[in-house]
Protein backbone atom coordinates (compact mmCIF):
# COMPACT_ATOMS: atom_id res chain seq x y z
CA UNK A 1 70.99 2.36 -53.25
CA UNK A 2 69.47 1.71 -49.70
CA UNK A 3 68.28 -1.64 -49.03
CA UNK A 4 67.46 -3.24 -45.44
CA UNK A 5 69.76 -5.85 -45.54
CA UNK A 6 66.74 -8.64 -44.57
CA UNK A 7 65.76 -7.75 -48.58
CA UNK A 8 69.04 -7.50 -50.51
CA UNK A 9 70.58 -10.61 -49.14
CA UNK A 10 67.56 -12.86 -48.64
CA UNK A 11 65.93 -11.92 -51.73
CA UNK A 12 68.85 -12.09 -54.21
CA UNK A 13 69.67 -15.92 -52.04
CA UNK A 14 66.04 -17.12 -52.78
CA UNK A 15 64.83 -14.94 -55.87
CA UNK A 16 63.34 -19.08 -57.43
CA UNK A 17 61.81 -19.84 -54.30
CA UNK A 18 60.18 -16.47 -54.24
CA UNK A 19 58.78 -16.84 -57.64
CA UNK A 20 57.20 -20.55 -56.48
CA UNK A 21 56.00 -19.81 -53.21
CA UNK A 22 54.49 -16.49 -53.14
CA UNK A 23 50.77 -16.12 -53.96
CA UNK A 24 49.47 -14.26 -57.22
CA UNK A 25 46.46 -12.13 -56.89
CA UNK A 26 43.15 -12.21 -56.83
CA UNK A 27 40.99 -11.67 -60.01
CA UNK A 28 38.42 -9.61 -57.91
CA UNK A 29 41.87 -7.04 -57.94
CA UNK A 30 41.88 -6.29 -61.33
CA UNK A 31 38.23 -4.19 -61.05
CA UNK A 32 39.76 -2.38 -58.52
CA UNK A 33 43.33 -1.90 -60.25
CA UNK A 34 40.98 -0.40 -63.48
CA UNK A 35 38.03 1.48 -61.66
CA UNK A 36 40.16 2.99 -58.67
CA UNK A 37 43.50 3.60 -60.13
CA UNK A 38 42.26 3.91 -63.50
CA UNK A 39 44.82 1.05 -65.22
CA UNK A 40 44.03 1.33 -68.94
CA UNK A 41 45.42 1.57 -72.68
CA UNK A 42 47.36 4.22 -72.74
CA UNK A 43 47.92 5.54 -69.17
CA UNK A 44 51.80 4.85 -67.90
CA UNK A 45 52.21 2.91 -64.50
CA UNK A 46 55.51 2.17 -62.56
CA UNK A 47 55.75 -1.21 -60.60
CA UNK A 48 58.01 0.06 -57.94
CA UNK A 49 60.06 -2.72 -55.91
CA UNK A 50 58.38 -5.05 -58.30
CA UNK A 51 60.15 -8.14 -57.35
CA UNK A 52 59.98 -11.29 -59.55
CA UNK A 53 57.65 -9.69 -61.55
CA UNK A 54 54.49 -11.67 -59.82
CA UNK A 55 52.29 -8.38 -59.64
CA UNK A 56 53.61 -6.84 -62.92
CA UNK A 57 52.03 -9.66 -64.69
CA UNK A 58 48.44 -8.88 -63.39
CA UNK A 59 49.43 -5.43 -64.50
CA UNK A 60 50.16 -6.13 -68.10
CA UNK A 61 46.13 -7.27 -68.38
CA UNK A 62 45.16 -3.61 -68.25
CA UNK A 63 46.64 -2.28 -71.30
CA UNK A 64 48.62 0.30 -69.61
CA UNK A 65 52.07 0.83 -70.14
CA UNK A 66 54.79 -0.23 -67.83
CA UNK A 67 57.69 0.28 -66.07
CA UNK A 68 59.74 -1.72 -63.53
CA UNK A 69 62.11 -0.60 -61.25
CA UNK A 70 63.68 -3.09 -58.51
CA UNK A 71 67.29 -3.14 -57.15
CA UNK A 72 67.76 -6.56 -56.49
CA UNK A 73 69.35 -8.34 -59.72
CA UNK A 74 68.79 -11.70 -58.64
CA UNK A 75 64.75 -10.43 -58.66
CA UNK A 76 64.78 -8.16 -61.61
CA UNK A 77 66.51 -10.43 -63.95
CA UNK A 78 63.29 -12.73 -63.63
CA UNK A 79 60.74 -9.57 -64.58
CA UNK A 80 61.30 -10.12 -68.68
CA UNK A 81 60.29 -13.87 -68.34
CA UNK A 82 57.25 -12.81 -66.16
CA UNK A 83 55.62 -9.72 -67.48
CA UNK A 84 57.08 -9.68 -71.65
CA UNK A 85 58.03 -6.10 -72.81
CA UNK A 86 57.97 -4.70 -69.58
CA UNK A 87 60.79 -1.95 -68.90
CA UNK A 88 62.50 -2.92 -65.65
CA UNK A 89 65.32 -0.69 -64.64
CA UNK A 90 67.68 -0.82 -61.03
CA UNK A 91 66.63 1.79 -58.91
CA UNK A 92 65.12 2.11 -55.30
CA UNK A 93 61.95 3.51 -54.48
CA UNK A 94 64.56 6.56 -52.89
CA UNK A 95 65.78 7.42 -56.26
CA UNK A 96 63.46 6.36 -58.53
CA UNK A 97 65.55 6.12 -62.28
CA UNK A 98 62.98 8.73 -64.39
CA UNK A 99 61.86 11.76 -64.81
CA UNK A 100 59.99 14.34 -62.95
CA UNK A 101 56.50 14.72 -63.79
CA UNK A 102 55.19 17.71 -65.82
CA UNK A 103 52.76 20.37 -64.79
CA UNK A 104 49.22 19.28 -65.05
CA UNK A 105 48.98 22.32 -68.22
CA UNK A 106 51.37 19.85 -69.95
CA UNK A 107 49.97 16.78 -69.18
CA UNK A 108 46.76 14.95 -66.74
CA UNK A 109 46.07 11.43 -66.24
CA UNK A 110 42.90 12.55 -67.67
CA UNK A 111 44.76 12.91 -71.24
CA UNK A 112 47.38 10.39 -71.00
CA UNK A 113 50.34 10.27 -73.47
CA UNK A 114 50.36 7.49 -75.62
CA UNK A 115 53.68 5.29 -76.03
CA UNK A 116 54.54 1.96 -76.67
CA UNK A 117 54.96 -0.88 -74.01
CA UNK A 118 57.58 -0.66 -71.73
CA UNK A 119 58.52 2.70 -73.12
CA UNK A 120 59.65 5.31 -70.30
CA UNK A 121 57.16 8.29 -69.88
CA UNK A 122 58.09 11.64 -70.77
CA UNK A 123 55.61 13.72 -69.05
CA UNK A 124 55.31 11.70 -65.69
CA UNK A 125 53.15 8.53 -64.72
CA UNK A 126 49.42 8.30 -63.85
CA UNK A 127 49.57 5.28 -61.27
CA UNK A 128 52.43 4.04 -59.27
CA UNK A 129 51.41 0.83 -57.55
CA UNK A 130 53.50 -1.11 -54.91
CA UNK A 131 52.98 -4.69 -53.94
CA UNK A 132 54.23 -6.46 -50.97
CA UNK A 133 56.81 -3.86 -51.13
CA UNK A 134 56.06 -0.33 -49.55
CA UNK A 135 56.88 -1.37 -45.92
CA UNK A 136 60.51 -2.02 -46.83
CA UNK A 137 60.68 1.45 -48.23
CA UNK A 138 58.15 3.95 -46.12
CA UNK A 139 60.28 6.90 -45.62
CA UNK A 140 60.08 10.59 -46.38
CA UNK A 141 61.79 10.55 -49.23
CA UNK A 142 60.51 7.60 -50.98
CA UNK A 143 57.31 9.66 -51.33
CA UNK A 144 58.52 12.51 -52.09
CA UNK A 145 60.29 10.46 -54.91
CA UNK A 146 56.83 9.14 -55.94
CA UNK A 147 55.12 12.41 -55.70
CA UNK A 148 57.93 13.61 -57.89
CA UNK A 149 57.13 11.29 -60.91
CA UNK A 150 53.49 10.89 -60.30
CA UNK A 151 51.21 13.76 -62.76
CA UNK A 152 48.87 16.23 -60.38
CA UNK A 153 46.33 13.57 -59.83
CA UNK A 154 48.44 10.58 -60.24
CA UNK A 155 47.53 7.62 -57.92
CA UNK A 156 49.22 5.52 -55.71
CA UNK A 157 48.10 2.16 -55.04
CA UNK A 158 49.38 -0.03 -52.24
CA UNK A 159 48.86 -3.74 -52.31
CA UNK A 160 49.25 -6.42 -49.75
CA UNK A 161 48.45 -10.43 -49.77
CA UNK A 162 48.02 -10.74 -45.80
CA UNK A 163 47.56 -14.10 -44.03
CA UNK A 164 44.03 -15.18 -42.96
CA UNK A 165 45.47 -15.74 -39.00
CA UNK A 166 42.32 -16.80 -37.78
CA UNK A 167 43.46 -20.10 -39.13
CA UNK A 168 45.01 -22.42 -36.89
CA UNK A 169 47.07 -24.20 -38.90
CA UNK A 170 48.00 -20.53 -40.40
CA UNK A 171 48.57 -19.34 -37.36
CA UNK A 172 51.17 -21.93 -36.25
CA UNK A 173 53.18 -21.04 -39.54
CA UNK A 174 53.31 -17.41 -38.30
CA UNK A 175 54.34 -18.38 -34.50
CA UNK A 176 57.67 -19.96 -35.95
CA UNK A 177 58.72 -17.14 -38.30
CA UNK A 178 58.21 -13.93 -36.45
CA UNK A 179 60.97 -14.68 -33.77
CA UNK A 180 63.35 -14.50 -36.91
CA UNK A 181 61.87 -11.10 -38.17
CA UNK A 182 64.28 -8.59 -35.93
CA UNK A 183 64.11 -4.87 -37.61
CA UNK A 184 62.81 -6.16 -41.06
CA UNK A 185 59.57 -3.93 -41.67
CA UNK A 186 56.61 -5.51 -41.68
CA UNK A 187 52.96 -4.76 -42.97
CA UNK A 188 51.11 -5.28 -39.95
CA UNK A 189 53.07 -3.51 -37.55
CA UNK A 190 51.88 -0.57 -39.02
CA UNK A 191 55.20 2.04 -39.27
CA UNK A 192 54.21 2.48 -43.20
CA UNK A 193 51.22 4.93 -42.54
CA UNK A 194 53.78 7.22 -41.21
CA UNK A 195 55.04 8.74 -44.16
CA UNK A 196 51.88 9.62 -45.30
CA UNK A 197 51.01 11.27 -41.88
CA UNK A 198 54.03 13.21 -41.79
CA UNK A 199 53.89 15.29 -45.06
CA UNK A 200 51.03 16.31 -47.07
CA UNK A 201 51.89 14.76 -50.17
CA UNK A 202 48.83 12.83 -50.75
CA UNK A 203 45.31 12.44 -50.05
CA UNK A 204 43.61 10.09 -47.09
CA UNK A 205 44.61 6.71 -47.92
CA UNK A 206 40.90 4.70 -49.12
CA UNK A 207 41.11 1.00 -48.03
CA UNK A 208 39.72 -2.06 -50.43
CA UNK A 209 39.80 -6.02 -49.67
CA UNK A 210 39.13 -9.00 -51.18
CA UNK A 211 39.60 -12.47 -49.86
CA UNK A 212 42.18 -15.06 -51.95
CA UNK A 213 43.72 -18.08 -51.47
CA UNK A 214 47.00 -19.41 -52.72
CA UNK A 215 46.45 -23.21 -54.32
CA UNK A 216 49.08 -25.78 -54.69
CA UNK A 217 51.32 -28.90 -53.02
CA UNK A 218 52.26 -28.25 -49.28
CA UNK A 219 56.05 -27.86 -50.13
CA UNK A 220 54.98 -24.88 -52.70
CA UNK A 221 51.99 -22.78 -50.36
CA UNK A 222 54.15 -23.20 -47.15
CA UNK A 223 57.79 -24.32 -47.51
CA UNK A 224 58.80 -22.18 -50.85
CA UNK A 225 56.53 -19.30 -49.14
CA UNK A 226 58.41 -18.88 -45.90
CA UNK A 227 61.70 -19.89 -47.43
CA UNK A 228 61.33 -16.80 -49.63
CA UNK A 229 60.68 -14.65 -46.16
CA UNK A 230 63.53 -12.16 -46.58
CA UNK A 231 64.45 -12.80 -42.82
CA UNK A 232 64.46 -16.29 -43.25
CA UNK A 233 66.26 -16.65 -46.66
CA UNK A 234 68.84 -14.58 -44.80
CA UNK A 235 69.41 -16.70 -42.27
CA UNK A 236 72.78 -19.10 -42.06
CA UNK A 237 71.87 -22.20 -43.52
CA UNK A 238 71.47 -24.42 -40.67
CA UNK A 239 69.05 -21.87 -38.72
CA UNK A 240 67.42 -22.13 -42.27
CA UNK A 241 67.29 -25.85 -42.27
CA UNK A 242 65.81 -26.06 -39.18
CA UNK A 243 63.22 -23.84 -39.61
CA UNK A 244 61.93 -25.82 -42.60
CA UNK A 245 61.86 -29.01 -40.37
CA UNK A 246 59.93 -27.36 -38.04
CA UNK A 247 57.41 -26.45 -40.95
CA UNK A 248 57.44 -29.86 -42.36
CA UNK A 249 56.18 -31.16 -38.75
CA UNK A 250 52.88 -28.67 -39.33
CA UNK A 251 51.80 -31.25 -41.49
CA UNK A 252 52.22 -34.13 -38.43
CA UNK A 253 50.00 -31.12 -36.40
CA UNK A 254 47.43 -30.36 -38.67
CA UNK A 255 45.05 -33.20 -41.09
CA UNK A 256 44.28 -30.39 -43.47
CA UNK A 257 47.86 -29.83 -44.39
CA UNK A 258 48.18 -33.84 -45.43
CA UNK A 259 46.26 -33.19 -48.31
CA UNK A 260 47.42 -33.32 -52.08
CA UNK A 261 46.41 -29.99 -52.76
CA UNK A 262 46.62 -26.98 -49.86
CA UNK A 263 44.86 -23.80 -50.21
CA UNK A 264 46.19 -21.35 -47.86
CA UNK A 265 44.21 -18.41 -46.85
CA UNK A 266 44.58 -14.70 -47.78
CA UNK A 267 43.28 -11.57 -47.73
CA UNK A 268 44.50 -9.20 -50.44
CA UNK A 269 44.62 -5.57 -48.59
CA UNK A 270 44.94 -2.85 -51.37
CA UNK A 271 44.85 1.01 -50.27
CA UNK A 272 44.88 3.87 -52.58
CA UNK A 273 45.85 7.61 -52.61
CA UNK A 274 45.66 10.57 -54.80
CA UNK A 275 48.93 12.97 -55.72
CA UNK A 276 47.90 16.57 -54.40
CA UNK A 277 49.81 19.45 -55.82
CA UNK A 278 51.45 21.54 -53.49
């Protein structure tokens, strides 16, 4: 398996923290998840690099039926008490662990197989959806890998929670992770269209967003949260330590982090495709 080392060493490190800090999704999603991927009873959907099992969750309220696959342990092992009677298997988005879809005269996602939950497809999947995940794996053959499971007319749906920057106090957070972020991939830079440019695998990638926030104490929206960076829960534990003390001073900076409750600023970014048959 091929994993930047930013991921498999940060995330299997701070797996909990993960699972406190990082934001859920918003409910405006799940319209989208059902109208433009077409989530529903009886369609099969892999939750690739699925983490803690944050997203899969939100998946589980369309009925479909799902699969997991993530290669860190540390993350995976939390899936089952997440998202109940989901399959999650180890495997990277590079060698995904199932089988190659059939022909669309054997099967469409317009006449989905029916199995029960967390069974593994026979025919192929309908949707593969990726959240806060794709950038760590945007290479050549990770889509080719998803175009291999995906049905003729399978979709792909790409999810991001981004931070609202125009934020001050948001801002400042940003200004004292990024010097830490060396080669780690990252959303915003932009390298993850590349694939998709390269090889025509898939059809023009349709952009939706919708704006969220993430609720809760200041240790939880902004200490767990960039504790669980995989560049930062990398780090050797003093350079750790001492970037949460300089996070704990944000609150000294800015009156509307001294509050009780903190609701940090997002904007969920969620992009969809279409499997074209070559």
């Amino acid at each position: 398996m091929t994993i930047h080392h930013a991921a498999q060493h940060g995330y299997e490190k701070e797996s909990a923290a993960y699972q406190r800090g990082r934001p859920d999704y918003p409910d405006a999603l799940m319209d989208w998840l059902r109208q433009d991927l077409g989530l529903r009873p009886g369609t099969h959907a892999l939750d690739l690099g699925a983490g803690t099992g944050k997203f899969t969750r939100l998946l589980t309220r369309t009925g479909a039926s799902l699969t997991a696959v993530e290669p860190v342990a540390e993350m995976r092992e939390q899936i089952g008490r997440h998202a109940e009677g989901v399959l999650a298997l180890a495997g990277t988005a590079e060698a995904i662990p199932l089988p190659d879809a059939l022909p669309a005269t054997h099967a469409s996602p317009a006449s989905p197989t029916s199995s029960g939950a967390g069974a593994t497809p026979e025919t192929g999947l309908d949707v593969v959806v990726c959240a806060q995940a794709f950038h760590w794996f945007a290479n050549a053959q990770a889509l080719r890998e998803i175009h291999r499971v995906l049905r003729p007319g399978g979709r792909l749906g790409l999810v991001w929670n981004v931070r609202d920057e125009s934020v001050d106090w948001v801002a400042a957070t940003t200004a004292i992770i990024t010097p830490y972020e060396g080669d780690a991939p990252r959303y915003y830079k932009g390298d993850w269209r590349q694939p998709f440019e390269a090889q025509p695998l898939f059809s023009p990638l349709v952009r939706a967003s919708f704006p969220h926030q993430h609720v809760g104490s200041f240790e939880q929206v902004v200490i767990d949260r960039f504790m669980s960076v995989s560049f930062i829960a990398s780090l050797p534990e003093a350079e750790k330590q001492s970037v949460a003390t300089r996070l704990w001073a944000l609150r000294d900076r800015f009156p509307a982090l001294q509050a009780e409750t903190v609701a940090y600023p997002y904007l969920t970014e969620a992009w969809r495709t279409e499997r074209l048959t070559p």
